[in-house]
PDB file of N, CA and C in Angstrom:
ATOM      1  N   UNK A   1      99.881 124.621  77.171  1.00  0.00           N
ATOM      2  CA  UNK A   1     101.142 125.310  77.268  1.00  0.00           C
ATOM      3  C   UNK A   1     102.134 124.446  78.042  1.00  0.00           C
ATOM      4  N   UNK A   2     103.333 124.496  77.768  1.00  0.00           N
ATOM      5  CA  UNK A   2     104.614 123.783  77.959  1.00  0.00           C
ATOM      6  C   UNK A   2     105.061 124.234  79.439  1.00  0.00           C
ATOM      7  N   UNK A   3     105.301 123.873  80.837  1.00  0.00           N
ATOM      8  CA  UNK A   3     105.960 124.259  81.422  1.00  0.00           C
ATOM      9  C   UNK A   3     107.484 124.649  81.161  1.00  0.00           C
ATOM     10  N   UNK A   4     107.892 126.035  82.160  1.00  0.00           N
ATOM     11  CA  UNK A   4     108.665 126.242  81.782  1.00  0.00           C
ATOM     12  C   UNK A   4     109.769 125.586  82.322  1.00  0.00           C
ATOM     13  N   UNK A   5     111.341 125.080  82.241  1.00  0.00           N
ATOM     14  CA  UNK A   5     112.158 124.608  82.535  1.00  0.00           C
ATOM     15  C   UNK A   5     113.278 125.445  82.865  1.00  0.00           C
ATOM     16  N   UNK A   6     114.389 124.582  84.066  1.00  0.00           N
ATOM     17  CA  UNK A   6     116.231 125.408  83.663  1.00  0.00           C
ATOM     18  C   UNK A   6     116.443 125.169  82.650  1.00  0.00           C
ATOM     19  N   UNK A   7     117.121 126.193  82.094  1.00  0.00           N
ATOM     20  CA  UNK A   7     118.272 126.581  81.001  1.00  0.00           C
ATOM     21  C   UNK A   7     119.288 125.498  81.135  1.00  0.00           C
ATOM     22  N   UNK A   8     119.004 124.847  80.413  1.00  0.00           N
ATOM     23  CA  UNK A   8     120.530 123.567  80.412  1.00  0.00           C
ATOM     24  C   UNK A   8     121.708 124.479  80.291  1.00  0.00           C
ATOM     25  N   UNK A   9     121.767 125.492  80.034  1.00  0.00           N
ATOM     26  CA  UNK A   9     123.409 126.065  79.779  1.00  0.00           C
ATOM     27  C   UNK A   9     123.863 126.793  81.478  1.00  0.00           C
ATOM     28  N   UNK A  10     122.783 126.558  82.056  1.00  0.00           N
ATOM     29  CA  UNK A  10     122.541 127.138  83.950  1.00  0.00           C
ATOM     30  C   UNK A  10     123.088 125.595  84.283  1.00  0.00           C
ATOM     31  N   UNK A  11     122.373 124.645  83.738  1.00  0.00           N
ATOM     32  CA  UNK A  11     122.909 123.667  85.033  1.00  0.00           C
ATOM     33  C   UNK A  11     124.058 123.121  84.535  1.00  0.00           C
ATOM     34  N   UNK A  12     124.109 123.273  83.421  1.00  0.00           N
ATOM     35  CA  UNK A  12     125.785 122.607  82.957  1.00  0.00           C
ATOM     36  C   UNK A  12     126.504 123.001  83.656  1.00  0.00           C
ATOM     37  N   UNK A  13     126.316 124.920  83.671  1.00  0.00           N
ATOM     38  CA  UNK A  13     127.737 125.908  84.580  1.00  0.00           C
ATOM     39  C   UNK A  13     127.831 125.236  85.822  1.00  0.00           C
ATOM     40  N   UNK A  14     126.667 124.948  86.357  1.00  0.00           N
ATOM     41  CA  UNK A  14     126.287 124.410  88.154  1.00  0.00           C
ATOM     42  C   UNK A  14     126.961 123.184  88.268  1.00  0.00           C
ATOM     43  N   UNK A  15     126.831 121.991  86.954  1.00  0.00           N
ATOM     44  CA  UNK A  15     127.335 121.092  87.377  1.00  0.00           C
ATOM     45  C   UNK A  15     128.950 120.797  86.720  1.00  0.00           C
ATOM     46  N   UNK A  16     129.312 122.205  86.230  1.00  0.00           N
ATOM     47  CA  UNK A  16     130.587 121.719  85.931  1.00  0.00           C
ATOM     48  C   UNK A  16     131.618 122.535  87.272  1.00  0.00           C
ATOM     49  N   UNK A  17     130.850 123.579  87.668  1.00  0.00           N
ATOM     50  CA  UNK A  17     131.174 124.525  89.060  1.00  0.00           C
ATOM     51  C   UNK A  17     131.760 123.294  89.770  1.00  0.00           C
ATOM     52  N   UNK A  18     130.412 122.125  90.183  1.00  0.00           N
ATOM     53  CA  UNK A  18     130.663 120.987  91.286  1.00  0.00           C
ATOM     54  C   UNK A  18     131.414 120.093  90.943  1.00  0.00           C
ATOM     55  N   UNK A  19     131.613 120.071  89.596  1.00  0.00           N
ATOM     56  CA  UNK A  19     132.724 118.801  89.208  1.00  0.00           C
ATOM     57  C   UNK A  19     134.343 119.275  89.347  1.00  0.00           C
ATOM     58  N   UNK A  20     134.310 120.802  89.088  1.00  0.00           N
ATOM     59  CA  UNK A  20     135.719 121.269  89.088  1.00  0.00           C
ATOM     60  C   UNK A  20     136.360 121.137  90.415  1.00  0.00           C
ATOM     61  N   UNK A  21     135.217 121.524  91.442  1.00  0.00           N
ATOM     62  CA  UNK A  21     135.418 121.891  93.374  1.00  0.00           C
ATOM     63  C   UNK A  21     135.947 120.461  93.593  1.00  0.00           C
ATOM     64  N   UNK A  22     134.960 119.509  93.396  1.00  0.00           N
ATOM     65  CA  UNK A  22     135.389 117.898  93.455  1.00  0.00           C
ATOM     66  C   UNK A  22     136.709 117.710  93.296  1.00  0.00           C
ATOM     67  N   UNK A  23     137.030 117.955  91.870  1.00  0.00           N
ATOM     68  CA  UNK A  23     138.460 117.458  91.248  1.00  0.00           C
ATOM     69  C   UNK A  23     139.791 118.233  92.566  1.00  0.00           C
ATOM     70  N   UNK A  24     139.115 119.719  92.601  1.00  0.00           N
ATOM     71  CA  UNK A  24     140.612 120.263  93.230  1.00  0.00           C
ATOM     72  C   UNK A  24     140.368 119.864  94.533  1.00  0.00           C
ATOM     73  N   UNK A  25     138.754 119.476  95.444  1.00  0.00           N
ATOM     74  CA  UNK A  25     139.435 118.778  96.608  1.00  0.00           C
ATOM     75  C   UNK A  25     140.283 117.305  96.555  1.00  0.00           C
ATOM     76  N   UNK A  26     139.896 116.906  95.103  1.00  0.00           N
ATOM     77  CA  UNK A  26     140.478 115.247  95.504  1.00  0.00           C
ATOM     78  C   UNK A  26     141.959 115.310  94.948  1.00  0.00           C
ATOM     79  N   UNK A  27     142.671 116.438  94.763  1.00  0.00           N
ATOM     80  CA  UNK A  27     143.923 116.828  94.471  1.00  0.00           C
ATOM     81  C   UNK A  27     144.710 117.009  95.827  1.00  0.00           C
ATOM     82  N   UNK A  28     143.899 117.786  96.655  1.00  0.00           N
ATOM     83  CA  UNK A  28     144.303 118.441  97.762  1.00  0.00           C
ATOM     84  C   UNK A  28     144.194 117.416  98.466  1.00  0.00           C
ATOM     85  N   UNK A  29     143.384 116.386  98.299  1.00  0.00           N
ATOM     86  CA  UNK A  29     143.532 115.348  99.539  1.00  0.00           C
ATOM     87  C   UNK A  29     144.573 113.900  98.865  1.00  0.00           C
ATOM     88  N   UNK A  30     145.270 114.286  97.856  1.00  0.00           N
ATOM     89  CA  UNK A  30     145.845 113.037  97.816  1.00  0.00           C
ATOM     90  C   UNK A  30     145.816 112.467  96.428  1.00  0.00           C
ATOM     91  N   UNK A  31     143.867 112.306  95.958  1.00  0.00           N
ATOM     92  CA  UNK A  31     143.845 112.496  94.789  1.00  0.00           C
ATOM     93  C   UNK A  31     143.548 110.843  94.575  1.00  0.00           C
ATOM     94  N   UNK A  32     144.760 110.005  94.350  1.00  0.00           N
ATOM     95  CA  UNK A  32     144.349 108.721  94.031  1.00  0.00           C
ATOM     96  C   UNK A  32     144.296 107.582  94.658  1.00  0.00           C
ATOM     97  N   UNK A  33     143.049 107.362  95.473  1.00  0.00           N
ATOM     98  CA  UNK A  33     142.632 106.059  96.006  1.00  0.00           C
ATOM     99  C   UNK A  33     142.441 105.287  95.334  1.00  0.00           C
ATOM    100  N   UNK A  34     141.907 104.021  95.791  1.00  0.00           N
ATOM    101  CA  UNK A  34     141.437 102.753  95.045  1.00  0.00           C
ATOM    102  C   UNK A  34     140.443 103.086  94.125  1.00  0.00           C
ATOM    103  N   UNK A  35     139.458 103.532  94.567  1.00  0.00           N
ATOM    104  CA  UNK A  35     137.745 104.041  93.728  1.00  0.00           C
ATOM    105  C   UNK A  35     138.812 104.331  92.887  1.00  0.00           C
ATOM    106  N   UNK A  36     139.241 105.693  92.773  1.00  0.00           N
ATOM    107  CA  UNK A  36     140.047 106.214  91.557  1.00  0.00           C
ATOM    108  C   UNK A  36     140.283 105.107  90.439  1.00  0.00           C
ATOM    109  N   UNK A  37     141.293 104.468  91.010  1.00  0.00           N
ATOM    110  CA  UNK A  37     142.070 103.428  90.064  1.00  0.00           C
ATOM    111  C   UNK A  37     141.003 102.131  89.677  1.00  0.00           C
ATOM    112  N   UNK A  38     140.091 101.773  90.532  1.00  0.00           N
ATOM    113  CA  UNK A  38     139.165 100.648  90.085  1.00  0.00           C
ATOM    114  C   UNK A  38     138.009 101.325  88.314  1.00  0.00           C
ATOM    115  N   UNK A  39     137.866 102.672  88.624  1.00  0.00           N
ATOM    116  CA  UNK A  39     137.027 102.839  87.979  1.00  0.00           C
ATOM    117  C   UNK A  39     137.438 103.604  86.737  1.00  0.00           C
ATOM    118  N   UNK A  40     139.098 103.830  86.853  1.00  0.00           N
ATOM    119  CA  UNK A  40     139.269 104.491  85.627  1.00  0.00           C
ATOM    120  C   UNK A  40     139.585 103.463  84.158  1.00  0.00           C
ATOM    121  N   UNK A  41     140.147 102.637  84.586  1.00  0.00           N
ATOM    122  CA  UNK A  41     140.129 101.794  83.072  1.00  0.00           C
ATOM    123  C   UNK A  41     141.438 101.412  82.884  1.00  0.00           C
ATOM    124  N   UNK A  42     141.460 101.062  81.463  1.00  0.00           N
ATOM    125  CA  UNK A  42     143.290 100.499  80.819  1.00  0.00           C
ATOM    126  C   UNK A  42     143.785 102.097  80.616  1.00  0.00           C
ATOM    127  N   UNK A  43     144.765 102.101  81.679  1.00  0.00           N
ATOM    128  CA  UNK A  43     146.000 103.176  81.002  1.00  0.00           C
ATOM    129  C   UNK A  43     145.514 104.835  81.471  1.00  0.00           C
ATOM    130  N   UNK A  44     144.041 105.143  81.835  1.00  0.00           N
ATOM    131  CA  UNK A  44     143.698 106.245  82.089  1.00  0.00           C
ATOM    132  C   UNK A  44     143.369 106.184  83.807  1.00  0.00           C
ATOM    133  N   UNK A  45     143.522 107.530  84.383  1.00  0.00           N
ATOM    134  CA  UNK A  45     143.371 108.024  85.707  1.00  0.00           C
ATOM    135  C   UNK A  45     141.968 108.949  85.771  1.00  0.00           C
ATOM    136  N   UNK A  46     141.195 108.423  86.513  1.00  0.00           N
ATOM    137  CA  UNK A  46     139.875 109.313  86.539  1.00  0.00           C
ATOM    138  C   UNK A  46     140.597 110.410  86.724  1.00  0.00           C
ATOM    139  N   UNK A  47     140.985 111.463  87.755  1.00  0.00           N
ATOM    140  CA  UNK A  47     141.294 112.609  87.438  1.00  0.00           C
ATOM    141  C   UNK A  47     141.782 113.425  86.135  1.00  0.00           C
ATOM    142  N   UNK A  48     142.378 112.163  85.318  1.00  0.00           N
ATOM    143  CA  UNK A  48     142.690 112.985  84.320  1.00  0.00           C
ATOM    144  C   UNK A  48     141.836 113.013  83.062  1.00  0.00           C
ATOM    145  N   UNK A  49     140.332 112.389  83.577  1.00  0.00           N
ATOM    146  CA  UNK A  49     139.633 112.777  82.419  1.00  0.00           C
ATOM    147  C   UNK A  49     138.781 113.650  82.764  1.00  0.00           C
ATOM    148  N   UNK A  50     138.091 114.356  81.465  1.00  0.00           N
ATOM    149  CA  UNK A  50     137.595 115.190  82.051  1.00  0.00           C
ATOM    150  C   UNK A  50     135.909 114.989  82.160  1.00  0.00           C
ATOM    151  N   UNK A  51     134.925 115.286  82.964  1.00  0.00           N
ATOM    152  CA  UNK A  51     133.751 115.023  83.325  1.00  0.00           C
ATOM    153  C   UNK A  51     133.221 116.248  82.581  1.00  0.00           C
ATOM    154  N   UNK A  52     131.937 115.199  81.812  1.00  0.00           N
ATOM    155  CA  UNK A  52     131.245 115.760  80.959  1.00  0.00           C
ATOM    156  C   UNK A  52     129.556 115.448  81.126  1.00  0.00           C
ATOM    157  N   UNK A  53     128.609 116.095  80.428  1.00  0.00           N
ATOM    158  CA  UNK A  53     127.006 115.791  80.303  1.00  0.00           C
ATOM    159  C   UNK A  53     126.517 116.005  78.967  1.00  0.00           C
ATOM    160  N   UNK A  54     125.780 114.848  78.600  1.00  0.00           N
ATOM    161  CA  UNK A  54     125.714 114.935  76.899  1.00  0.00           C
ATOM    162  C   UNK A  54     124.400 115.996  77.255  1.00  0.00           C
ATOM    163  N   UNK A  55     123.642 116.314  76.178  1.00  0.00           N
ATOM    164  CA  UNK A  55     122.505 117.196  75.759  1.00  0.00           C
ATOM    165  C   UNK A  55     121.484 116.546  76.620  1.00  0.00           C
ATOM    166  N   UNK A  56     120.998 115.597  76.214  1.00  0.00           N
ATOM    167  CA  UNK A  56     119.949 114.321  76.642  1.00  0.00           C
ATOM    168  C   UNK A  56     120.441 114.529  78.122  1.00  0.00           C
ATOM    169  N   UNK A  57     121.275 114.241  78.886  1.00  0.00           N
ATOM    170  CA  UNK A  57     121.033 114.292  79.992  1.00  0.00           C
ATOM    171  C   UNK A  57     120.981 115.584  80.770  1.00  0.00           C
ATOM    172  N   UNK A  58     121.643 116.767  80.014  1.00  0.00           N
ATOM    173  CA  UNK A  58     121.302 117.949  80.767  1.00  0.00           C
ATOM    174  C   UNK A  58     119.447 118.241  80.894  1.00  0.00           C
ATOM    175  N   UNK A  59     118.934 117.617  79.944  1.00  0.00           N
ATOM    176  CA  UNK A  59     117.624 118.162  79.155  1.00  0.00           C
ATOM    177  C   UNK A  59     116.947 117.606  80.329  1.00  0.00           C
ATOM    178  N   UNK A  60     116.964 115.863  80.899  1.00  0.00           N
ATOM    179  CA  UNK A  60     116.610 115.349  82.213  1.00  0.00           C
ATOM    180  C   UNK A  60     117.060 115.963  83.415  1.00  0.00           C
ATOM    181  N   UNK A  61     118.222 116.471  83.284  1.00  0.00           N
ATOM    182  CA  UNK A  61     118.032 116.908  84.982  1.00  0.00           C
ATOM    183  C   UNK A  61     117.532 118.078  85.018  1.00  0.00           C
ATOM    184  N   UNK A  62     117.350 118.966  83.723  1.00  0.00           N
ATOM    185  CA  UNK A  62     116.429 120.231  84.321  1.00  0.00           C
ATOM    186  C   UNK A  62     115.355 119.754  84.045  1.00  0.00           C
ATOM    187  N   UNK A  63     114.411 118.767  83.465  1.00  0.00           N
ATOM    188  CA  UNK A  63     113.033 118.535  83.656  1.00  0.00           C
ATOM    189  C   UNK A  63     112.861 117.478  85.103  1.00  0.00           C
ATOM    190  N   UNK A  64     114.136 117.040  85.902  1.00  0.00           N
ATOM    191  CA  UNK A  64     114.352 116.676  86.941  1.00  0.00           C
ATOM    192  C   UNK A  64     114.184 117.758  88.170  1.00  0.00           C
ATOM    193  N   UNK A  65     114.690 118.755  87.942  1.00  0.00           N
ATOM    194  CA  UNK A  65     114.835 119.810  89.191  1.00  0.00           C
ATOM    195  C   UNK A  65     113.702 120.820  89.093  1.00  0.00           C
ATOM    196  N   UNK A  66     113.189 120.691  87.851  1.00  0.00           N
ATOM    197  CA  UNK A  66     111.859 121.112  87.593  1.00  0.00           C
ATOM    198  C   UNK A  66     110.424 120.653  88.359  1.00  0.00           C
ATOM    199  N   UNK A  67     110.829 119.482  87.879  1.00  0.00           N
ATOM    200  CA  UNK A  67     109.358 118.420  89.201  1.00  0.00           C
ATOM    201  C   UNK A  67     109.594 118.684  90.334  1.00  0.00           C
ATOM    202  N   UNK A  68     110.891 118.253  90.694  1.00  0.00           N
ATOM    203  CA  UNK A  68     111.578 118.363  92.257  1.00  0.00           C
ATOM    204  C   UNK A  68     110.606 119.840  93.051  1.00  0.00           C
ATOM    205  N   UNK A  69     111.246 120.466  92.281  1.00  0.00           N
ATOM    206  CA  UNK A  69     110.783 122.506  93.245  1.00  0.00           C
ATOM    207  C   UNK A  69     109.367 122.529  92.913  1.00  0.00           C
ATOM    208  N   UNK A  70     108.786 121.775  91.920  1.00  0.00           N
ATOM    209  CA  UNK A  70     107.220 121.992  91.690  1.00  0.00           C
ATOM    210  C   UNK A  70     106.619 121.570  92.558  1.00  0.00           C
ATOM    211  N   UNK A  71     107.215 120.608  93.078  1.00  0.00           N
ATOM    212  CA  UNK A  71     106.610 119.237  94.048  1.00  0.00           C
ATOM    213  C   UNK A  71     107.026 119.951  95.447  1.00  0.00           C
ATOM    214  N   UNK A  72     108.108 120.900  95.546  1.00  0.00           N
ATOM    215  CA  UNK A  72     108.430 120.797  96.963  1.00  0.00           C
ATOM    216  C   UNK A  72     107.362 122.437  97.399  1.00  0.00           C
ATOM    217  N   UNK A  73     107.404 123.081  96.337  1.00  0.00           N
ATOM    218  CA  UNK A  73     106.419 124.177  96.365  1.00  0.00           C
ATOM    219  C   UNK A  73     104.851 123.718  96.460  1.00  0.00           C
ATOM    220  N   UNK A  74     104.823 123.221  96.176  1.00  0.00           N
ATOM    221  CA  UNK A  74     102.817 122.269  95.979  1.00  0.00           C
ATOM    222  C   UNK A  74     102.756 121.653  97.477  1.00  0.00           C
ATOM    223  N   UNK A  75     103.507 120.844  97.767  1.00  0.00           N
ATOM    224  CA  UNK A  75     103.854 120.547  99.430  1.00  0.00           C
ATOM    225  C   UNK A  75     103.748 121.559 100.210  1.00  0.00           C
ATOM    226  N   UNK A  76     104.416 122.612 100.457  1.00  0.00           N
ATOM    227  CA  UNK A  76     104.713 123.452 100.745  1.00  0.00           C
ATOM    228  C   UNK A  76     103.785 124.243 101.184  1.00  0.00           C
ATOM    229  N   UNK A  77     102.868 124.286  99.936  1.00  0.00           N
ATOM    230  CA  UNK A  77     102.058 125.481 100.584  1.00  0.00           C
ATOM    231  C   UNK A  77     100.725 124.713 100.544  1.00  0.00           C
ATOM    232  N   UNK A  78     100.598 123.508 100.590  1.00  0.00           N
ATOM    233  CA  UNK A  78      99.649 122.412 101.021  1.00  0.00           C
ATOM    234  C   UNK A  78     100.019 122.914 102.432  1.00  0.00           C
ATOM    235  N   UNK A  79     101.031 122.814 103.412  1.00  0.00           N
ATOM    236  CA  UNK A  79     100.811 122.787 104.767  1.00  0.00           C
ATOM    237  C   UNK A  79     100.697 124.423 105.274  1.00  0.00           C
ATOM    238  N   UNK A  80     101.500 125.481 104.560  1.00  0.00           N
ATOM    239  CA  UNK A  80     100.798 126.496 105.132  1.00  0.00           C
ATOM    240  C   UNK A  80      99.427 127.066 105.173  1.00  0.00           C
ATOM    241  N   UNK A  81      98.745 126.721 103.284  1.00  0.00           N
ATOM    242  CA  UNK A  81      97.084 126.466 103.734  1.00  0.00           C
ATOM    243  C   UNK A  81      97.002 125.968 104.799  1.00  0.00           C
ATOM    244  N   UNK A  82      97.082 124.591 105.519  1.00  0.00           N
ATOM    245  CA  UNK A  82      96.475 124.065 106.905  1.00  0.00           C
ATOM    246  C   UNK A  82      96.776 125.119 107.287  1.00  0.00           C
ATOM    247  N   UNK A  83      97.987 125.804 107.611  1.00  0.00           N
ATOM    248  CA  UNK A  83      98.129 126.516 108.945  1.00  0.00           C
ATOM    249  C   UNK A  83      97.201 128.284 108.788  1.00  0.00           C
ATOM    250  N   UNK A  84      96.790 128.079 107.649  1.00  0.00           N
ATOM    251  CA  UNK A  84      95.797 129.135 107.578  1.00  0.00           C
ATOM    252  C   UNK A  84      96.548 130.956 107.083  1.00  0.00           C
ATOM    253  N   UNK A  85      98.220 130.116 106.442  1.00  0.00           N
ATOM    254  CA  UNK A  85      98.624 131.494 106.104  1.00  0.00           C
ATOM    255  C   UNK A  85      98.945 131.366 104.588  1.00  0.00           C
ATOM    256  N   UNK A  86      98.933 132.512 103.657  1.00  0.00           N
ATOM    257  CA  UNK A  86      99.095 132.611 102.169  1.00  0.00           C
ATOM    258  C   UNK A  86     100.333 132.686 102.014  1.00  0.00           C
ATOM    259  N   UNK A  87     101.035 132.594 102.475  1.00  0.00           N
ATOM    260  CA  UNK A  87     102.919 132.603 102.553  1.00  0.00           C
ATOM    261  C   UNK A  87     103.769 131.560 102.914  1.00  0.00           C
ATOM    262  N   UNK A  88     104.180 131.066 101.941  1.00  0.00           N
ATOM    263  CA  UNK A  88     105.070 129.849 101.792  1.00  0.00           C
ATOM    264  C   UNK A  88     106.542 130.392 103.179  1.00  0.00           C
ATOM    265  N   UNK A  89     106.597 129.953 103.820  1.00  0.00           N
ATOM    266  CA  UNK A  89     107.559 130.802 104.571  1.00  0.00           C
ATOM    267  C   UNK A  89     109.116 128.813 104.754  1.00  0.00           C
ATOM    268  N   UNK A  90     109.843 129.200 105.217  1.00  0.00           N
ATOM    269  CA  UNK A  90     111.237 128.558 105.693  1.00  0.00           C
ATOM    270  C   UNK A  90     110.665 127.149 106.227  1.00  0.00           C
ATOM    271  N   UNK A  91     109.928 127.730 107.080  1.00  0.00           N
ATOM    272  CA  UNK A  91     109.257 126.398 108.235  1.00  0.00           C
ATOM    273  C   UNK A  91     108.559 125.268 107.430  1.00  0.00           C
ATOM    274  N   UNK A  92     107.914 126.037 106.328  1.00  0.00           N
ATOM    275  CA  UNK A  92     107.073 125.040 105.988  1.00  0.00           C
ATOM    276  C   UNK A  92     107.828 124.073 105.095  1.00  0.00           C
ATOM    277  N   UNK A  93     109.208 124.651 104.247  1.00  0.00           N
ATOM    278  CA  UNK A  93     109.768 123.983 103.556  1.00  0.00           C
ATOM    279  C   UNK A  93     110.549 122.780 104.015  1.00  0.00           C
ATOM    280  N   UNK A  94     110.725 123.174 105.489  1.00  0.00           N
ATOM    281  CA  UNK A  94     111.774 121.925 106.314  1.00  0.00           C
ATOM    282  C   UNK A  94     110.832 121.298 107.152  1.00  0.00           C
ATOM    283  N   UNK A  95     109.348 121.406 106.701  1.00  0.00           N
ATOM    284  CA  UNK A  95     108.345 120.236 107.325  1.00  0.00           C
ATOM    285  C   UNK A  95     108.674 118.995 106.040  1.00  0.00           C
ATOM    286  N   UNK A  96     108.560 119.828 104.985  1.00  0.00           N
ATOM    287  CA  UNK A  96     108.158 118.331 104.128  1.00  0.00           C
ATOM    288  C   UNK A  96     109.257 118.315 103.131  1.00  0.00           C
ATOM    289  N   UNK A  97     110.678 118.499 103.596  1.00  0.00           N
ATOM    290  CA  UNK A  97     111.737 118.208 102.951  1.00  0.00           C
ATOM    291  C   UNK A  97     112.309 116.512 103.101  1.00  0.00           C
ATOM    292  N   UNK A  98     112.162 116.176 104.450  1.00  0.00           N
ATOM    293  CA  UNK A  98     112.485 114.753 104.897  1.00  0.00           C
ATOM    294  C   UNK A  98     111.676 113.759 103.332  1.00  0.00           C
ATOM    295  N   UNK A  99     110.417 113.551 103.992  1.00  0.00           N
ATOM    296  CA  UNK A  99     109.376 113.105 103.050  1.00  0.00           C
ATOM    297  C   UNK A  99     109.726 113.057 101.358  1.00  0.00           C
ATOM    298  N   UNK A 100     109.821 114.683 101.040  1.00  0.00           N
ATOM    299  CA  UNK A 100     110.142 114.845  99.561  1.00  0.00           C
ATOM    300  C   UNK A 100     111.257 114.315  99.347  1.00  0.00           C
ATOM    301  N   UNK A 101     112.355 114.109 100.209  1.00  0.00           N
ATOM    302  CA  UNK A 101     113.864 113.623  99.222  1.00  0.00           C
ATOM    303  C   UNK A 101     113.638 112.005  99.615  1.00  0.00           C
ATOM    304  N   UNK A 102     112.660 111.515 100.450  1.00  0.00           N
ATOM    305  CA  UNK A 102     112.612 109.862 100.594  1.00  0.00           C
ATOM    306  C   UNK A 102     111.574 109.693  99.161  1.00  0.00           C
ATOM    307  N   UNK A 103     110.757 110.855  98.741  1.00  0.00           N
ATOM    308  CA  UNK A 103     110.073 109.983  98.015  1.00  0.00           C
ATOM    309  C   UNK A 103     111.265 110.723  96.321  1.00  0.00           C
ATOM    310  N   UNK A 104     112.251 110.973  96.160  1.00  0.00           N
ATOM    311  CA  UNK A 104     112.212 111.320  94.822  1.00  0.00           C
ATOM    312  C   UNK A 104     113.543 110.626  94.981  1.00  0.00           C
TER     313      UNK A 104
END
């Protein structure tokens, strides 16, 4: 059987939520620095294009955030076993958060 995955049409909303917040803080702050202008091209302004995710890559980052929480849950309750309790609780998640984002 197939693990199950996010809904690419969940993380699109999520990552178009964070791309929109982005755009209107970098409006509010001014908007066009150098980065801006180095990376937009002949004749176009990064702000004024619009940020997109083809299929293929939505399909990777939810089989991305998929491993991620599998891995941080399997960790997780690897150390509350040691500690001898059946409940994944807060503590245990910010033992082996350092670790998990150095190794992914």
């Amino acid at each position: 059987m197939e693990d199950e995955t996010f809904d690419p049409d969940l993380i699109h909303a999520i990552f178009k939520h964070i791309w929109t917040k982005r755009s209107l803080e970098r409006e509010r702050n001014g908007g066009n620095d150098a980065l801006d202008s180095e990376l937009a091209g002949a004749g176009t302004s990064k702000k004024n294009r619009p940020t997109s995710a083809n299929a293929h890559a939505l399909k990777l980052s939810c089989e991305l955030l998929r491993v991620f929480i599998a891995e941080a849950v399997g960790r997780a309750a690897t150390i509350a076993e040691a500690e001898g309790v059946s409940k994944i609780e807060a503590t245990h998640l910010e033992r082996i958060l350092p670790q998990l984002l150095l190794d992914f």
